[in-house]
Protein backbone atom coordinates (compact mmCIF):
# COMPACT_ATOMS: atom_id res chain seq x y z
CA UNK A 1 -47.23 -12.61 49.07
CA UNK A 2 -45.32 -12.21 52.25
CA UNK A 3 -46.72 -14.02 55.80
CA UNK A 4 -47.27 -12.80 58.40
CA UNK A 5 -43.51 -14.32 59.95
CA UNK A 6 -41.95 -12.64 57.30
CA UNK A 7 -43.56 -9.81 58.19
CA UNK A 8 -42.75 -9.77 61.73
CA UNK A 9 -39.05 -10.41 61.09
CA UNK A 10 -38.82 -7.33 58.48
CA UNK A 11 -40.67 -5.00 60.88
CA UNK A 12 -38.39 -6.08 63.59
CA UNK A 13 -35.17 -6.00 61.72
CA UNK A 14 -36.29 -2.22 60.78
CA UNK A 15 -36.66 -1.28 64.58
CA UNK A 16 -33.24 -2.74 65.10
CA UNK A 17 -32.13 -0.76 62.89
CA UNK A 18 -33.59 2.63 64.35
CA UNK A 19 -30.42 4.84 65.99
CA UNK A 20 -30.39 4.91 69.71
CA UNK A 21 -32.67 7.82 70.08
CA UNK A 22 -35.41 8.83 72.94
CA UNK A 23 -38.01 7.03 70.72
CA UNK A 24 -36.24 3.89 70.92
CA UNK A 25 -35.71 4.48 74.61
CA UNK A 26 -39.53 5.05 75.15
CA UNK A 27 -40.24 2.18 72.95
CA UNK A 28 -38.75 -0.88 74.65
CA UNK A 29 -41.88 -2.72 75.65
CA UNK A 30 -42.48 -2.45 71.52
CA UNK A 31 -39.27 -4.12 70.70
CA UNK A 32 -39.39 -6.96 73.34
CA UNK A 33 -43.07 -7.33 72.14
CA UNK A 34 -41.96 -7.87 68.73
CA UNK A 35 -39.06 -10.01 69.15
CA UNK A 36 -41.25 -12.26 71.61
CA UNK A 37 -44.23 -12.71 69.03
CA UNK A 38 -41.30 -13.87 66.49
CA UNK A 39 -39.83 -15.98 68.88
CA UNK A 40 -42.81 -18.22 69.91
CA UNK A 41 -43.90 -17.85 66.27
CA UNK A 42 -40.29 -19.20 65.25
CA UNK A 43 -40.90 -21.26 67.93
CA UNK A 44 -37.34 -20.47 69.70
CA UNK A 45 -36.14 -18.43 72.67
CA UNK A 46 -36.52 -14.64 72.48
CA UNK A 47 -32.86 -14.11 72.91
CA UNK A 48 -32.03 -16.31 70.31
CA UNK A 49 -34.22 -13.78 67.72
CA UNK A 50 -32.51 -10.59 69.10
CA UNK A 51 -29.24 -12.47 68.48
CA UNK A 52 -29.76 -13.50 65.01
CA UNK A 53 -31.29 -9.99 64.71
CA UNK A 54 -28.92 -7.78 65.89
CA UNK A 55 -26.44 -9.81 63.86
CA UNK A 56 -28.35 -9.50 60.58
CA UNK A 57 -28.60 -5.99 60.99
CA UNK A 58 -25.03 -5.76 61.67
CA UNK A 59 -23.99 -7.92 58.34
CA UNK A 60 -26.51 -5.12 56.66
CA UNK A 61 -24.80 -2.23 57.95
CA UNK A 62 -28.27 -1.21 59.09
CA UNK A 63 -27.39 -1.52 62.87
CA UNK A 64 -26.93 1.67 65.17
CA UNK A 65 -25.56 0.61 68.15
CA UNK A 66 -22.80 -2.05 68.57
């Protein structure tokens, strides 16, 4: 059974990897809101997690946007 940081990261790593549409535009406060919860429950600075993030998606392929 997953946790509920596991969870988080997943569900984050999925929005990053969402194309750069209008529902992503629409949908910041969602993204920072994730990617803040993960930080303070990684217990590390919220633009560490979008950096780790955005690079995980990119070793996936799964990122949109450069």
């Amino acid at each position: 059974m997953r946790n509920h940081k596991q969870i988080l990261a997943d569900f984050y790593l999925d929005l990053l990897a969402l194309p750069q549409n209008k529902f992503r535009v629409l949908n910041q406060p969602l993204y920072a809101m994730i990617r803040d919860t993960l930080a303070k429950e990684l217990e590390c600075h919220p633009e560490t997690v979008q950096n780790i993030f955005e690079s995980m998606a990119r070793e996936d392929g799964r990122l949109s946007h450069s």
